[in-house]
N, C-alpha and C. Protein backbone atom coordinates (compact mmCIF):
# COMPACT_ATOMS: atom_id res chain seq x y z
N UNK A 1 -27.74 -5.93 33.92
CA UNK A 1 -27.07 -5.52 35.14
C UNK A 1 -26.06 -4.43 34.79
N UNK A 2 -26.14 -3.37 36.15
CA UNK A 2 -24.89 -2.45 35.31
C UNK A 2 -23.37 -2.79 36.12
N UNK A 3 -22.76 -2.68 35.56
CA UNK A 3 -21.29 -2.57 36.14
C UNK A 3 -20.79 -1.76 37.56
N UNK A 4 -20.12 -2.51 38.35
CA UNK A 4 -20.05 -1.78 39.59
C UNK A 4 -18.88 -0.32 39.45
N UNK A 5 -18.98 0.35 39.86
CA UNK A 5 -18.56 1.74 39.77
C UNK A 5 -16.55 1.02 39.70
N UNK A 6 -16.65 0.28 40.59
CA UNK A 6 -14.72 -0.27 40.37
C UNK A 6 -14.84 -1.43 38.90
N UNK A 7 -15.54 -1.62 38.58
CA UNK A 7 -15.57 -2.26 37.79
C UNK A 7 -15.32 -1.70 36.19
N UNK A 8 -16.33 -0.15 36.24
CA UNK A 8 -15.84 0.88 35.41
C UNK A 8 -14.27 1.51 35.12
N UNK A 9 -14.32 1.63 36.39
CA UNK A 9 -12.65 1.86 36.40
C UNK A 9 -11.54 0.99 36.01
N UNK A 10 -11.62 0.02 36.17
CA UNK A 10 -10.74 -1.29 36.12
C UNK A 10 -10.45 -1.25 34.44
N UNK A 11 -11.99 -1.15 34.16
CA UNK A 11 -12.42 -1.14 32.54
C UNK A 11 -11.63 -0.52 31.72
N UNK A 12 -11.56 0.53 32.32
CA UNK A 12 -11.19 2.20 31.31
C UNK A 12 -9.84 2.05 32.03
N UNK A 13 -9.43 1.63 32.86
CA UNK A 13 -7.53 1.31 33.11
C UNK A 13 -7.31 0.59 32.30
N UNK A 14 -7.86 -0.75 32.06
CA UNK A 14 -7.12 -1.83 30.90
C UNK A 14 -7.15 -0.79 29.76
N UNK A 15 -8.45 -0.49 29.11
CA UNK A 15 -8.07 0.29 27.53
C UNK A 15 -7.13 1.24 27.46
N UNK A 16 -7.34 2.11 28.74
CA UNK A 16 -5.51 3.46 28.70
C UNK A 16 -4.51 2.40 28.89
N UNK A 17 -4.14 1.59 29.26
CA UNK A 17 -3.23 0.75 29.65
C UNK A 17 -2.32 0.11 27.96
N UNK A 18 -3.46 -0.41 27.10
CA UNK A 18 -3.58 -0.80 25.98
C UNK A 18 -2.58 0.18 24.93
N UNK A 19 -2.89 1.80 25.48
CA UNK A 19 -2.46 2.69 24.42
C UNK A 19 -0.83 2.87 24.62
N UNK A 20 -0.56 2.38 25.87
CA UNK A 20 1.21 2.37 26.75
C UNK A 20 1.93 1.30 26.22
N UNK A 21 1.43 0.01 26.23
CA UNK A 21 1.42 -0.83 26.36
C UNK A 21 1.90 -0.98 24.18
N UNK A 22 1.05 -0.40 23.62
CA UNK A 22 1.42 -0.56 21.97
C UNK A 22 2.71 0.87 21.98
N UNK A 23 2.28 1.65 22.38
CA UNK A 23 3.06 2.65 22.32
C UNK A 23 4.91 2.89 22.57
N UNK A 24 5.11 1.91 23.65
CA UNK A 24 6.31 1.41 24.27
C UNK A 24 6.25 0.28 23.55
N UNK A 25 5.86 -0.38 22.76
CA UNK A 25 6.34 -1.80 21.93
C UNK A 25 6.30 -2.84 22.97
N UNK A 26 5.93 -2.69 24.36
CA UNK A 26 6.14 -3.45 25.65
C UNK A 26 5.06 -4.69 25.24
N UNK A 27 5.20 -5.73 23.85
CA UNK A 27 4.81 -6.56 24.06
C UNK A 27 4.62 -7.75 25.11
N UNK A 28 5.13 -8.00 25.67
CA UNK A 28 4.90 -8.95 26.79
C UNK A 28 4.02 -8.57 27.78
N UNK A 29 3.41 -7.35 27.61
CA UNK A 29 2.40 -6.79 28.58
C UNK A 29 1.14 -7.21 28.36
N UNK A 30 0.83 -7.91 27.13
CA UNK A 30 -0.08 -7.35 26.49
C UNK A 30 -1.31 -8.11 27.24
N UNK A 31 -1.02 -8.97 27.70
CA UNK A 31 -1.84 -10.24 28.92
C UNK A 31 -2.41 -9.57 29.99
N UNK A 32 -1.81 -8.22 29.98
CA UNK A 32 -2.20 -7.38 31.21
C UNK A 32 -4.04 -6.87 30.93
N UNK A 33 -3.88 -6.53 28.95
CA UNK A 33 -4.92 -6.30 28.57
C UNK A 33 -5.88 -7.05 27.53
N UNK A 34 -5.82 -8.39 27.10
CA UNK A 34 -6.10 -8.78 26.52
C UNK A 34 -6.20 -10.55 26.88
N UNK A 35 -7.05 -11.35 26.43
CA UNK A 35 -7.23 -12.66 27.26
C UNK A 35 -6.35 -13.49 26.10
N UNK A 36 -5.49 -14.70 26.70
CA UNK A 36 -4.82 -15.34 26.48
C UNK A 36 -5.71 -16.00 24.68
N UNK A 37 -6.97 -15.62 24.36
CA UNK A 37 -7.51 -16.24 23.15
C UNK A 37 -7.91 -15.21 22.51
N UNK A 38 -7.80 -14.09 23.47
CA UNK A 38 -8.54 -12.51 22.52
C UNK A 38 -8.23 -12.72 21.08
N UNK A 39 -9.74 -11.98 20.72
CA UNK A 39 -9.71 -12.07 18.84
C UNK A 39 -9.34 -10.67 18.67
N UNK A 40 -8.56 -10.23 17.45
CA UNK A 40 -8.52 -8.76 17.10
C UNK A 40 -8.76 -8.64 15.70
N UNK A 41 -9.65 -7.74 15.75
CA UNK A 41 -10.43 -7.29 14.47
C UNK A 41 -10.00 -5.84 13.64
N UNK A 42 -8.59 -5.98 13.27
CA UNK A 42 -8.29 -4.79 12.46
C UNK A 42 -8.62 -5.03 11.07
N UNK A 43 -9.24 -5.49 10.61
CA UNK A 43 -9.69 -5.63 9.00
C UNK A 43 -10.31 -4.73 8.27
N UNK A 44 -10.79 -3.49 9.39
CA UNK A 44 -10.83 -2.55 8.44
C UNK A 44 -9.90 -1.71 8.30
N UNK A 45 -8.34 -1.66 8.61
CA UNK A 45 -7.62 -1.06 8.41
C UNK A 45 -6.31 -2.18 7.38
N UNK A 46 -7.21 -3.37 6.73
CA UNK A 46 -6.36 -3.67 5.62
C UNK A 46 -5.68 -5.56 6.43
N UNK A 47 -5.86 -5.13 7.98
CA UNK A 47 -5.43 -6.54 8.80
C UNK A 47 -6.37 -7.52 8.77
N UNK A 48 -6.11 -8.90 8.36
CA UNK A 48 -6.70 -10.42 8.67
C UNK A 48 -6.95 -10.31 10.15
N UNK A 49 -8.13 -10.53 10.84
CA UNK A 49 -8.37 -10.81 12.20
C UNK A 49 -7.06 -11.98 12.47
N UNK A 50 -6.81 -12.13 14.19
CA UNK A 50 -6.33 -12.75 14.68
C UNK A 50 -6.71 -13.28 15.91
N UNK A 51 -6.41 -14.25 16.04
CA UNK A 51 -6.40 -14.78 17.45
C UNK A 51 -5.69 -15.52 18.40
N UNK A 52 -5.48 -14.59 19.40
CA UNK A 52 -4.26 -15.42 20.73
C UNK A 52 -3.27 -14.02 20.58
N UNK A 53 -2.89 -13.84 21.89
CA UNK A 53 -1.98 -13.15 21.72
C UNK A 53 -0.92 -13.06 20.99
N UNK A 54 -0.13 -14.49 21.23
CA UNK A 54 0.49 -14.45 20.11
C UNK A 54 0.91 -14.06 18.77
N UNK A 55 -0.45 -14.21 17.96
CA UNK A 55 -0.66 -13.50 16.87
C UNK A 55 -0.94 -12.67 16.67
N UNK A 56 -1.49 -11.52 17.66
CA UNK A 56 -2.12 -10.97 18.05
C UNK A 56 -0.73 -9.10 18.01
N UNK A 57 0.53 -10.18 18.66
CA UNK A 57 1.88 -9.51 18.96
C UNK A 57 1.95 -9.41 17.78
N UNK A 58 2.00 -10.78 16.59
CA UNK A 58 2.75 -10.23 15.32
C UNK A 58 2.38 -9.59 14.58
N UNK A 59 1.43 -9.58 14.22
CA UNK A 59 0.40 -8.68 13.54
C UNK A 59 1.00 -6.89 14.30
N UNK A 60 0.93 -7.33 15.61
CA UNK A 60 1.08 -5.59 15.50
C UNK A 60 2.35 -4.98 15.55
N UNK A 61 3.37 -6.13 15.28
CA UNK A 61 4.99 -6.01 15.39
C UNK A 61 5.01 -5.98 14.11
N UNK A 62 4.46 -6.29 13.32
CA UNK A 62 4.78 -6.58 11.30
C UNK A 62 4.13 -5.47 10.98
N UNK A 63 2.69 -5.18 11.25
CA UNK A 63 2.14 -4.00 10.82
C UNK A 63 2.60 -2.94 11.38
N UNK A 64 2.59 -1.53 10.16
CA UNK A 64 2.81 -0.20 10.23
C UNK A 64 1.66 0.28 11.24
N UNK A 65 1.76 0.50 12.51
CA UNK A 65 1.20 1.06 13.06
C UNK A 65 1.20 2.85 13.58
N UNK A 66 0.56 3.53 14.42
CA UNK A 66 0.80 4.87 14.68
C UNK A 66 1.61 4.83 15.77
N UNK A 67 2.21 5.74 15.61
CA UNK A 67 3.36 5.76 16.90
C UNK A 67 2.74 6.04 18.53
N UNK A 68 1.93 6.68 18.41
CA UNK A 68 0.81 6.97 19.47
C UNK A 68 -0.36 7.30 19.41
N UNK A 69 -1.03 6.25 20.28
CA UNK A 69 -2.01 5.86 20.95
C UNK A 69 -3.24 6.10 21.88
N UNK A 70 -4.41 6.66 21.62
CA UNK A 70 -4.95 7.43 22.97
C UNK A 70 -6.51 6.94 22.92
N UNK A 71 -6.69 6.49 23.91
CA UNK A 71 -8.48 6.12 24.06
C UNK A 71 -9.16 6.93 25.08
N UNK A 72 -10.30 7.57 24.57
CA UNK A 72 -10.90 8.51 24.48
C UNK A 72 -12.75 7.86 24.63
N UNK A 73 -13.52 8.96 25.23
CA UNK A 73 -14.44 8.60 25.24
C UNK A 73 -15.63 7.12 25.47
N UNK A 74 -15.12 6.48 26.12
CA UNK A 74 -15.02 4.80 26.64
C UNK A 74 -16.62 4.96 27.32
N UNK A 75 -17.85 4.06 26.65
CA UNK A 75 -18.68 3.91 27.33
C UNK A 75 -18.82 2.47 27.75
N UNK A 76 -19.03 1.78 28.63
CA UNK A 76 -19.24 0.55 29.33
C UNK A 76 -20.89 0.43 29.15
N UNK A 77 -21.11 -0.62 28.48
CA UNK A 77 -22.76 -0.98 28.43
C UNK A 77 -22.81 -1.98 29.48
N UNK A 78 -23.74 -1.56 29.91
CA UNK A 78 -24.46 -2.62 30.89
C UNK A 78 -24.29 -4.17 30.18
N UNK A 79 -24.04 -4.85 30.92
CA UNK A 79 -23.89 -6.61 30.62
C UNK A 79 -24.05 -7.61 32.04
N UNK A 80 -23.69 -8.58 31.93
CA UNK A 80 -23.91 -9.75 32.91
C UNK A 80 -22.61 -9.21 33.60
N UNK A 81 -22.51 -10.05 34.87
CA UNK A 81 -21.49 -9.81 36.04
C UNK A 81 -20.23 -10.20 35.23
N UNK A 82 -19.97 -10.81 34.37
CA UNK A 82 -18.57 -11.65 33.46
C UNK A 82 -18.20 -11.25 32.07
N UNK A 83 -19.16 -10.71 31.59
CA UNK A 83 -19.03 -10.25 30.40
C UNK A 83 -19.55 -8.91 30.30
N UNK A 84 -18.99 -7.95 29.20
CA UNK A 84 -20.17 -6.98 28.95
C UNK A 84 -19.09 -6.17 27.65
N UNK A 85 -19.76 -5.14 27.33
CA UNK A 85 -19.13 -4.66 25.75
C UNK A 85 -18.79 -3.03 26.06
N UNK A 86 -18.08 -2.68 25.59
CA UNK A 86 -17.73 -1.30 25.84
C UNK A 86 -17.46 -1.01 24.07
N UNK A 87 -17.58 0.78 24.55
CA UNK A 87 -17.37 1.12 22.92
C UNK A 87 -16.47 2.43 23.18
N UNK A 88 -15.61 2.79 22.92
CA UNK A 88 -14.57 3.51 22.50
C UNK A 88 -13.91 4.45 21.42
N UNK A 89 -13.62 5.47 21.51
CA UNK A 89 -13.03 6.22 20.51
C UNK A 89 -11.12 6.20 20.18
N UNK A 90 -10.63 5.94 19.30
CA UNK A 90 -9.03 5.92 19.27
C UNK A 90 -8.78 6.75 18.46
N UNK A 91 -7.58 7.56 19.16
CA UNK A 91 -6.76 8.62 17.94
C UNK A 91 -5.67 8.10 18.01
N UNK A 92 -5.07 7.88 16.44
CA UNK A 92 -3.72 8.06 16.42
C UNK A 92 -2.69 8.93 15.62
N UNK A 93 -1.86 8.98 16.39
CA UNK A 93 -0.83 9.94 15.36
C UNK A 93 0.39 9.08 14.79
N UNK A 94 0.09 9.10 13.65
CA UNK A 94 1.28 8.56 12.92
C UNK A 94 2.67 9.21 12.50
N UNK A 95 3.09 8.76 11.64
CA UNK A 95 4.50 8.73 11.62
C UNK A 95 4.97 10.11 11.05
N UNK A 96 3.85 10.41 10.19
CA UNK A 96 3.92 11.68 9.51
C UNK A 96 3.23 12.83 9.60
N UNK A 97 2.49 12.76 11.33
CA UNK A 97 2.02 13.48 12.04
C UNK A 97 0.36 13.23 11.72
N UNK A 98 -0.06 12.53 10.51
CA UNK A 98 -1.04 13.09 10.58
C UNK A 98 -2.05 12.06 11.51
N UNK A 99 -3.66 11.95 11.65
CA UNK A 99 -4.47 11.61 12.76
C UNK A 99 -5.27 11.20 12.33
N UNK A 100 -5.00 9.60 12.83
CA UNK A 100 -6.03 8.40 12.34
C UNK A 100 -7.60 8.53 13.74
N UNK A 101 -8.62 8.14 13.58
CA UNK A 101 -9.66 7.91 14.58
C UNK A 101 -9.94 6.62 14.06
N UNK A 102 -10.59 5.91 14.93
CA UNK A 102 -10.98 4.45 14.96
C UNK A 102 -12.14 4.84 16.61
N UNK A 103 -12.77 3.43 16.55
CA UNK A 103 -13.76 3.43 16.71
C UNK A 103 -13.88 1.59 17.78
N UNK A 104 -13.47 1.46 18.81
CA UNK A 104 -13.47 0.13 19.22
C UNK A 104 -14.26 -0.33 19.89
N UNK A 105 -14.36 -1.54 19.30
CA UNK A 105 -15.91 -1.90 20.00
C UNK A 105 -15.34 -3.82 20.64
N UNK A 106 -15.60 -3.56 22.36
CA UNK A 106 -14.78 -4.96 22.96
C UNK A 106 -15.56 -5.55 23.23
N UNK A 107 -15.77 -6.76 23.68
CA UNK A 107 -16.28 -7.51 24.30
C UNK A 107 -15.03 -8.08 25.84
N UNK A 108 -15.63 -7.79 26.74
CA UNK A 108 -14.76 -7.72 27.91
C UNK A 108 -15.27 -8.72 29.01
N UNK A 109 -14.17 -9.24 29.55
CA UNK A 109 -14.81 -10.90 30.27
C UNK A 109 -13.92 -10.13 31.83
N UNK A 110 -14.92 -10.66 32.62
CA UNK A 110 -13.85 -10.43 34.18
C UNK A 110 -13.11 -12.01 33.75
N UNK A 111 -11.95 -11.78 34.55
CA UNK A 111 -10.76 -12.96 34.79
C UNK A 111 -10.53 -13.19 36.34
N UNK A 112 -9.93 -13.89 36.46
CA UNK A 112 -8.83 -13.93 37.74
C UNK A 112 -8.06 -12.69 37.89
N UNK A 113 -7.55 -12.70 37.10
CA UNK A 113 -6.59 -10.88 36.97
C UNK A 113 -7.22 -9.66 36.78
N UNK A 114 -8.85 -9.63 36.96
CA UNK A 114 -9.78 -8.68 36.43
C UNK A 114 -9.90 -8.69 35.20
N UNK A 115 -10.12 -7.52 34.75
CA UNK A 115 -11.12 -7.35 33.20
C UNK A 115 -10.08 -7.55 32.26
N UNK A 116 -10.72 -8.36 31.21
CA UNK A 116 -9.29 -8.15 29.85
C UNK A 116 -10.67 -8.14 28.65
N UNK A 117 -9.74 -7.87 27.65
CA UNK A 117 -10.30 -7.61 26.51
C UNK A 117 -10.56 -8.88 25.59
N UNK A 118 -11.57 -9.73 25.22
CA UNK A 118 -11.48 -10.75 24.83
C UNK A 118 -11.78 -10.58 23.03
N UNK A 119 -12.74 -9.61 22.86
CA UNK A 119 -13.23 -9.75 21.36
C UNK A 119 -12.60 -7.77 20.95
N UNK A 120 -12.10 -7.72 20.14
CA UNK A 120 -11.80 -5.87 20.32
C UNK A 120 -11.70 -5.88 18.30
N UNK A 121 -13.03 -4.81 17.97
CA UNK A 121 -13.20 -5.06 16.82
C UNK A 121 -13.14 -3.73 16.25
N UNK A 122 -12.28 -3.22 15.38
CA UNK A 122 -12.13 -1.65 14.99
C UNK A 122 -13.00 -1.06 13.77
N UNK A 123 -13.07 -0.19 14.17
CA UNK A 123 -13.96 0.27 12.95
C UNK A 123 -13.38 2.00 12.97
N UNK A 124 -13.44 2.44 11.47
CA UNK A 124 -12.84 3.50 11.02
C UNK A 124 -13.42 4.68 11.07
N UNK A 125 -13.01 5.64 11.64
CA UNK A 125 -13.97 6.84 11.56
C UNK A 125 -13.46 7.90 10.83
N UNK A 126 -11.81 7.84 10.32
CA UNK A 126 -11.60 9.04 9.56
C UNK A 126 -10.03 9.17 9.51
């Protein structure tokens, strides 16, 4: 099944949402984009997966992250009405200007609150 055209949108708001949301340190948001059990898969950038927001916060409050944030190129694959996977491009600029890419690949559940990010697994591009 493909995704309804607001459904796309909703999609690609949570992931820009995601890049504000780390960028402003506005942890307590993060429910806005991510499900109360979401797994996060930074292990190829040196991070132990996590799971729950919770951990989810510390991990990205302890880790050296880029100061800013930008998602780019967001395709939505076709999936069931509740689930479905999107794949994504991330740049970041770090501290010392220079420019990380990553590569995210979600698994995305509708909610009560609309779409959140339940499985979000990174992979390195350069």
């Amino acid at each position: 099944m493909h995704p309804t055209h607001d459904d796309i949108i909703e999609i690609e708001r949570v992931l820009s949402l995601w890049g504000h949301v780390l960028d402003d340190r506005a942890w307590k948001r993060l429910g806005e984009c991510l499900t109360n059990d979401a797994i996060y898969d930074a292990s190829v950038y040196g991070f132990e997966p996590v799971q729950g927001i919770d951990m989810i916060e510390t991990m990205l409050r302890d880790g050296e992250h880029a100061v800013a944030h930008h998602v780019t190129n967001i395709v939505v694959i076709p999936g069931d009405t509740e689930v479905t996977h999107v794949r994504s491009k991330g740049l970041g600029i770090r501290h010392d200007g220079t420019v990380s890419s990553a590569t995210y690949h979600d698994e995305m559940v509708r909610t009560a609150n609309g779409w959140r990010v339940a499985v979000r697994t990174l992979g390195r591009m350069g």
